[in-house]
Protein backbone atom coordinates (compact mmCIF):
# COMPACT_ATOMS: atom_id res chain seq x y z
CA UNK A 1 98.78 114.64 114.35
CA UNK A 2 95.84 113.87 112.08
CA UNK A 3 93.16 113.40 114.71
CA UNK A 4 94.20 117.04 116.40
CA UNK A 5 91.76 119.18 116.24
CA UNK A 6 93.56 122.58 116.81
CA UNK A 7 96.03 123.21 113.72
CA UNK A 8 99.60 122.31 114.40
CA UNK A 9 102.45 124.90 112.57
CA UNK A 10 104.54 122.84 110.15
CA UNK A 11 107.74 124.16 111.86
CA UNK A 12 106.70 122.70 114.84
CA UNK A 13 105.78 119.00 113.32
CA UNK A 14 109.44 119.58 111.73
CA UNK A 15 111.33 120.69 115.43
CA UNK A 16 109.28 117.09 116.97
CA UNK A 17 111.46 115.28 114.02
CA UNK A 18 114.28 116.18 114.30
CA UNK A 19 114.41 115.70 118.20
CA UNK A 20 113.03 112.32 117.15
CA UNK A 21 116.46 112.29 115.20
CA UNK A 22 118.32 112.46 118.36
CA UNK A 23 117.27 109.69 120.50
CA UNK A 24 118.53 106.80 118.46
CA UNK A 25 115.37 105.58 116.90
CA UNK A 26 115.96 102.71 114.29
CA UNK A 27 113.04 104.08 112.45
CA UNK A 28 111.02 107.54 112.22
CA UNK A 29 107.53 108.05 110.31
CA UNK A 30 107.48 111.40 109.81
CA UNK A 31 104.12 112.28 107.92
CA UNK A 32 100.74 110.91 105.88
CA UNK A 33 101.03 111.41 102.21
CA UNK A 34 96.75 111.00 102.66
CA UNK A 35 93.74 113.78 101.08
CA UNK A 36 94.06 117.25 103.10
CA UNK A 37 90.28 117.01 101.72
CA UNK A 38 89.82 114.24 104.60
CA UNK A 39 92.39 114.70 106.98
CA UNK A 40 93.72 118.19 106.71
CA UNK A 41 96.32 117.90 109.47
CA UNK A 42 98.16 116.36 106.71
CA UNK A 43 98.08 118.61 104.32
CA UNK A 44 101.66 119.82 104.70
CA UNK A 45 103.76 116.95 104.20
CA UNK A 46 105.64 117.71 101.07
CA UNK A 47 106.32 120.99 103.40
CA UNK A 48 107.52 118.72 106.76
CA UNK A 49 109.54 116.48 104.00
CA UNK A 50 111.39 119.41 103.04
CA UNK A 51 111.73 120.70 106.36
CA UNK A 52 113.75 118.31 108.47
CA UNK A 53 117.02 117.21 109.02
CA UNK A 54 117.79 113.58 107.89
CA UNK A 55 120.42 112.07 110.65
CA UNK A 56 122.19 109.34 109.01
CA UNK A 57 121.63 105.05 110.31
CA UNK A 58 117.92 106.18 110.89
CA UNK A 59 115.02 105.21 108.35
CA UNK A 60 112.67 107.98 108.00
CA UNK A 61 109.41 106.68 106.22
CA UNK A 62 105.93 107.71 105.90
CA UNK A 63 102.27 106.61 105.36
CA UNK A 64 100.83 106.58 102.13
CA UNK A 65 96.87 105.06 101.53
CA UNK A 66 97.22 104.23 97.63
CA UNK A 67 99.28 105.33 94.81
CA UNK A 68 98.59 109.00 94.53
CA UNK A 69 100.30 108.82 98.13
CA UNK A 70 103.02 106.65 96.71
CA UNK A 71 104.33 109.53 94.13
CA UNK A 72 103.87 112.22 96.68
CA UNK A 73 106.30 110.76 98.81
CA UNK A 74 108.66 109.60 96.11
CA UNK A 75 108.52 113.19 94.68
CA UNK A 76 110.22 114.52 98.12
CA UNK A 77 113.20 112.44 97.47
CA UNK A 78 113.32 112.09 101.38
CA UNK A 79 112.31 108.68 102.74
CA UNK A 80 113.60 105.27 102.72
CA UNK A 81 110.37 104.10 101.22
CA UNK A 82 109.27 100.59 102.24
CA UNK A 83 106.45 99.00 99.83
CA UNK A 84 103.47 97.77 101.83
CA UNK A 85 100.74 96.21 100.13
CA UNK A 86 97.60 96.30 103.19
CA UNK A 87 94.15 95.41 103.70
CA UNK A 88 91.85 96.73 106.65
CA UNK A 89 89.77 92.91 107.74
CA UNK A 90 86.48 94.98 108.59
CA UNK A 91 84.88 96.05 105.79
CA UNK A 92 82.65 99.11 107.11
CA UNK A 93 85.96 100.08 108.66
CA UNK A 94 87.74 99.50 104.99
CA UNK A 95 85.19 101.55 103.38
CA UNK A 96 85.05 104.53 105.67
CA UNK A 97 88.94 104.68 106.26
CA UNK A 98 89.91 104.02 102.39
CA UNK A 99 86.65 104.49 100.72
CA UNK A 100 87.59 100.78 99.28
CA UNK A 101 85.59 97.40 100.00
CA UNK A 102 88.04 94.92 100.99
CA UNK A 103 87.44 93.24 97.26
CA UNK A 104 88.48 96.59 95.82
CA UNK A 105 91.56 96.51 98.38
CA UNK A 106 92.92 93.99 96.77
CA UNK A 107 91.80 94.73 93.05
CA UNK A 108 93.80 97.67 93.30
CA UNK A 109 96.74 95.92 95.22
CA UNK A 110 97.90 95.09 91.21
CA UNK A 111 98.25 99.17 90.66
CA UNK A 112 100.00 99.36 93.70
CA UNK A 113 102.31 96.87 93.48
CA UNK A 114 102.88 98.58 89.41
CA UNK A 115 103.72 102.29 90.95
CA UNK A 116 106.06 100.37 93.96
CA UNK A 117 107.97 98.41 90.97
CA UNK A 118 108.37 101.50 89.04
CA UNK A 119 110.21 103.29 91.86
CA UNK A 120 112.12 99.92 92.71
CA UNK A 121 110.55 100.18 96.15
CA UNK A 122 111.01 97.12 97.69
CA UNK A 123 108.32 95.36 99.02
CA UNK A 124 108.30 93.66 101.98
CA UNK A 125 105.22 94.04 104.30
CA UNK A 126 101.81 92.54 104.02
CA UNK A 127 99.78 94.69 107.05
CA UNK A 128 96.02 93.33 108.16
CA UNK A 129 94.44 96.61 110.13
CA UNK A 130 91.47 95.79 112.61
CA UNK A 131 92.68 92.54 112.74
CA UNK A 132 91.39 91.76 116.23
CA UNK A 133 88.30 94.03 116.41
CA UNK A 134 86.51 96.88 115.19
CA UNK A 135 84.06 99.06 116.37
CA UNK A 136 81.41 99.25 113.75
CA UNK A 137 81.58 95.11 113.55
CA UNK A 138 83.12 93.88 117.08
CA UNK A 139 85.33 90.84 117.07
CA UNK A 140 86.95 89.87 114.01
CA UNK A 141 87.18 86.37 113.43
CA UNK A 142 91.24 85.11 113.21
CA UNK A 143 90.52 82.71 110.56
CA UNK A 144 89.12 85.73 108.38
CA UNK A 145 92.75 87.62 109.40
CA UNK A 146 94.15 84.72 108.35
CA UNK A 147 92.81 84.43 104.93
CA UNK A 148 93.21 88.15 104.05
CA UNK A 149 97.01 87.47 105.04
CA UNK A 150 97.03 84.33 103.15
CA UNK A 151 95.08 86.09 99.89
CA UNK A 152 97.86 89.02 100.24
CA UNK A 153 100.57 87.25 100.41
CA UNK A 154 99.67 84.70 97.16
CA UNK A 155 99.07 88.03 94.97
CA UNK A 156 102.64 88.96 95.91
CA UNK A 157 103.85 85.68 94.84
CA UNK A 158 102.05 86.22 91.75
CA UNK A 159 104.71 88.82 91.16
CA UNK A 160 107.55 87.34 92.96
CA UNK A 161 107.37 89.08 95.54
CA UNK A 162 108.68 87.66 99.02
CA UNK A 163 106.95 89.56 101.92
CA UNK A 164 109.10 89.53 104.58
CA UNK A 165 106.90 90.95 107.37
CA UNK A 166 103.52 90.66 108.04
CA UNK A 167 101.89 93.78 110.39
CA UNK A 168 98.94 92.93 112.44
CA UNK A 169 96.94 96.28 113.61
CA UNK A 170 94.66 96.95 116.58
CA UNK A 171 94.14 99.73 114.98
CA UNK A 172 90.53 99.95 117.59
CA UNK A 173 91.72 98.69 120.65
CA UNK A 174 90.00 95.41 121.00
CA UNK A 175 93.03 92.97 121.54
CA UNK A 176 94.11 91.67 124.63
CA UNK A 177 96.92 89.37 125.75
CA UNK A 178 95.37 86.41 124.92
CA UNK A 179 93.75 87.17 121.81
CA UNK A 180 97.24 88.22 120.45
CA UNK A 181 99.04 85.19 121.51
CA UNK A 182 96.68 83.28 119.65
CA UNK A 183 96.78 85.29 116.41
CA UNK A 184 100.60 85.82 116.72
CA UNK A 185 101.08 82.17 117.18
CA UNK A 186 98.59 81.03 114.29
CA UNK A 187 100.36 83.54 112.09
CA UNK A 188 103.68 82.22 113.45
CA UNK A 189 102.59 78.68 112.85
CA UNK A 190 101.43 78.88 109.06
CA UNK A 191 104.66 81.13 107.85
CA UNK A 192 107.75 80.65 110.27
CA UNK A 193 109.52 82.65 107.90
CA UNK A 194 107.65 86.20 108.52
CA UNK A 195 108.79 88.73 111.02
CA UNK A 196 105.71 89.75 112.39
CA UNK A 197 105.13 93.76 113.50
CA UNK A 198 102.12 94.44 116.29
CA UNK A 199 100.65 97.94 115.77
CA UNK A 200 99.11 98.19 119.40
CA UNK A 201 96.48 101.26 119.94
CA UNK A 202 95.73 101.81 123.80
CA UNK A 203 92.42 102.58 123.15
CA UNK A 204 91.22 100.86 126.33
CA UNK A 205 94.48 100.75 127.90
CA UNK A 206 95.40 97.06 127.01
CA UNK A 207 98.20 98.23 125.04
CA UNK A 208 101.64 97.60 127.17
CA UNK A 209 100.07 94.22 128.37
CA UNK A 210 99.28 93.51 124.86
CA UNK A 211 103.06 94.52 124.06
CA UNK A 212 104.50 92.29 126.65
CA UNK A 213 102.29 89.33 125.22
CA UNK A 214 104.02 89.96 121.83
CA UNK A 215 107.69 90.14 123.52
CA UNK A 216 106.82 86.87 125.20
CA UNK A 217 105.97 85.43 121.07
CA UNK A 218 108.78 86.71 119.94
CA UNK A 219 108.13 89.77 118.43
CA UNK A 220 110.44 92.58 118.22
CA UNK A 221 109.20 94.86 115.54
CA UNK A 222 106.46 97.45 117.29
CA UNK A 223 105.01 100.57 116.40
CA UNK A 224 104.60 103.08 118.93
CA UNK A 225 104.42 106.85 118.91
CA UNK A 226 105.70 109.84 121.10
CA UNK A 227 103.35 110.19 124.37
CA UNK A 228 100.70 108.06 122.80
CA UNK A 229 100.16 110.78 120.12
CA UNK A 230 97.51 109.93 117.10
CA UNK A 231 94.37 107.58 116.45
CA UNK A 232 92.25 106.88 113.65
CA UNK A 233 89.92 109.59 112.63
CA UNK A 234 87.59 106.77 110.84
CA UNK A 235 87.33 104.40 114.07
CA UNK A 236 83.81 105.83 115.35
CA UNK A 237 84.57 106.92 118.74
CA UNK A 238 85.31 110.13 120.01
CA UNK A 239 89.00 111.09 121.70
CA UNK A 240 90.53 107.74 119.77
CA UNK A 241 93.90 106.63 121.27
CA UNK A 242 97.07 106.21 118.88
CA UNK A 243 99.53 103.89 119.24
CA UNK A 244 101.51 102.26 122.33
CA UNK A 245 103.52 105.35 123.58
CA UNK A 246 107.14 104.57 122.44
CA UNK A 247 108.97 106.04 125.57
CA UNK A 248 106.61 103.44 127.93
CA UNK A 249 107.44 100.54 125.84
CA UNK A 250 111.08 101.74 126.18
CA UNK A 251 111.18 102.01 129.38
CA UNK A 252 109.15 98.84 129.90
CA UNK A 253 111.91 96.66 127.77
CA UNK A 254 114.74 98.45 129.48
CA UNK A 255 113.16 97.16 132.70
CA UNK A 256 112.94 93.75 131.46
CA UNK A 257 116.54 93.58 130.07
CA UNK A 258 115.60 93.95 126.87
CA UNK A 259 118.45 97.01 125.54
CA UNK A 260 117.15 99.12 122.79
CA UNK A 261 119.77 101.61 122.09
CA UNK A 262 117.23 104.83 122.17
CA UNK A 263 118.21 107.76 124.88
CA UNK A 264 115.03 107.51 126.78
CA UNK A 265 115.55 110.72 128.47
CA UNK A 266 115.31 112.50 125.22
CA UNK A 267 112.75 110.89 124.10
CA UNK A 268 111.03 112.03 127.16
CA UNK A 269 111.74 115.54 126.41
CA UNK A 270 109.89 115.05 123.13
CA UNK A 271 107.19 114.09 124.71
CA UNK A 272 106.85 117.20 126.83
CA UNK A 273 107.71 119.27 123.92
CA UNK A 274 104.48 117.50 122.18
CA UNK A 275 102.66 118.53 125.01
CA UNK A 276 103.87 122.34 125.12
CA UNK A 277 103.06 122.57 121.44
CA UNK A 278 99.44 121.01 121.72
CA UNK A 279 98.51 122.29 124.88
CA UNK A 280 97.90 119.50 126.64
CA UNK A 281 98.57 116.71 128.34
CA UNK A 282 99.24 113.17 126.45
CA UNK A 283 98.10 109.61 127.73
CA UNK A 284 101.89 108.43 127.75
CA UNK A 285 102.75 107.90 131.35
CA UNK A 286 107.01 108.02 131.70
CA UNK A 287 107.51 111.61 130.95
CA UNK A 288 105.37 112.30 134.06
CA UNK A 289 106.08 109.62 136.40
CA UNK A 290 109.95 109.56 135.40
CA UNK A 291 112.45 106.53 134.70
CA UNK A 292 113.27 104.60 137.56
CA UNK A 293 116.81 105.00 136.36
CA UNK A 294 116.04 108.70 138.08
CA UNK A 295 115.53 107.14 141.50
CA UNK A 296 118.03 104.23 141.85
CA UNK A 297 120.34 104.28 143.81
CA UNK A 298 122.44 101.66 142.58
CA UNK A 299 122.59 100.43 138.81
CA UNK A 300 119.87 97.88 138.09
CA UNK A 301 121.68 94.79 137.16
């Protein structure tokens, strides 16, 4: 919601949870623990954290820029908090998204980490944002992705930490299949051991194709979000495009075999309910064109 210009009632953020809650999601992120000062959309999450209904066998996390963010969430006693310790690989991007150079990223990684330890927050994800392009500094170099991963991951060591998962962004939209298999496979290639996540914004509508180059890596951890809802209020563009929309993915691994355990029909029904409460129509496509599953006529084997 935080790029939504129109204000959004906290009951209503609450009612799109918990039908999140019934489609069998493995994982939920329900709100930003981030200023209301710069993104006031936001400003009621201690309010939605109160609000909804946990289901149980679903994580239900949150976002969180820096320790301040940390507490707040902590404080709500409502999430299965997951430490991340991130770094954004543009730096004009870095400084206008988290008013932090990337130096000063990881100078204050060290607090971070301190707050996450105190809580006995585990740990376990090292995520590079912009990490294929950006649009105040166009293509970022892999080898510079790789070294912010690399310098990351050796200050968890320093406290040792294992990271178990590292999160590669497109948070602008500038990937496309082959620039991810060459990232994922570099990042593959230098630590076998990571499970590797692929945040995938549609921004130019390379975002399923970008998806399916992941699947073909390997990769099954993906973020996505109902009808394509969200963007980054920082990117420099007008009308920015959030994530992958989950119910196309969905339907787009069903299609291939691939069996994810979420009710796609309800999850389609979100989608439409995110529409009814914005007022207007979302760039997801499935909860307009339908699942084919509504048109066979036989099972698809």
């Amino acid at each position: 919601m935080q790029v939504e210009k129109t204000h959004v009632a906290t009951v209503d953020k609450i009612k799109l949870v918990d039908m999140l809650s019934e489609c069998n999601l493995p994982v939920i992120e329900v709100t930003s623990f981030v200023s209301p000062k710069w993104v006031p959309q936001m400003a009621d999450a201690e309010l939605i954290a109160e609000g909804f209904k946990r289901k149980p066998g679903i994580e239900y996390q949150c976002v969180y820029l820096n320790s301040k963010g940390i507490e707040r969430a902590q404080a709500t006693g409502k999430f299965d908090l997951e430490g991340v310790i991130s770094v954004i690989a543009s730096e004009t991007f870095s400084i206008k998204n988290t008013n932090r150079t990337i130096d000063e990223t990881f100078a204050e990684m060290h607090n971070r980490i301190a707050v996450l330890q105190k809580y006995n927050i585990p740990i376990i994800t090292a995520p590079v944002m912009a990490a294929f392009g950006c649009n105040y500094e166009g293509n970022i170099d892999p080898q510079h992705a790789l070294s912010l991963i690399a310098r990351t991951l050796e200050i968890a060591e320093s406290y040792d930490i294992n990271l178990e998962r590292i999160l590669l962004g497109d948070t602008m939209g500038w990937a496309n299949p082959v620039t991810i298999e060459y990232l994922v496979g570099r990042v593959q290639d230098k630590w076998p051991d990571k499970d590797i996540i692929l945040h995938l914004h549609d921004t130019r509508g390379m975002g399923l194709a970008n998806a399916y180059a992941g699947l073909k890596m390997g990769v099954t951890h993906f973020d996505a979000s109902v009808g394509g809802l969200g963007g980054c209020p920082f990117g420099g563009f007008k009308g920015a495009a959030g994530n992958i929309a989950t119910e196309d993915l969905v339907h787009m691994c069903h299609e291939l075999g691939i069996e994810t355990g979420v009710d796609l029909k309800k999850l389609m029904d979100v989608t439409l309910e995110a529409e009814r409460i914005l007022g207007r129509t979302l760039p997801g496509k499935l909860a307009h064109g339908g699942s084919l599953d509504t048109y066979r006529k036989t099972p698809q084997v």
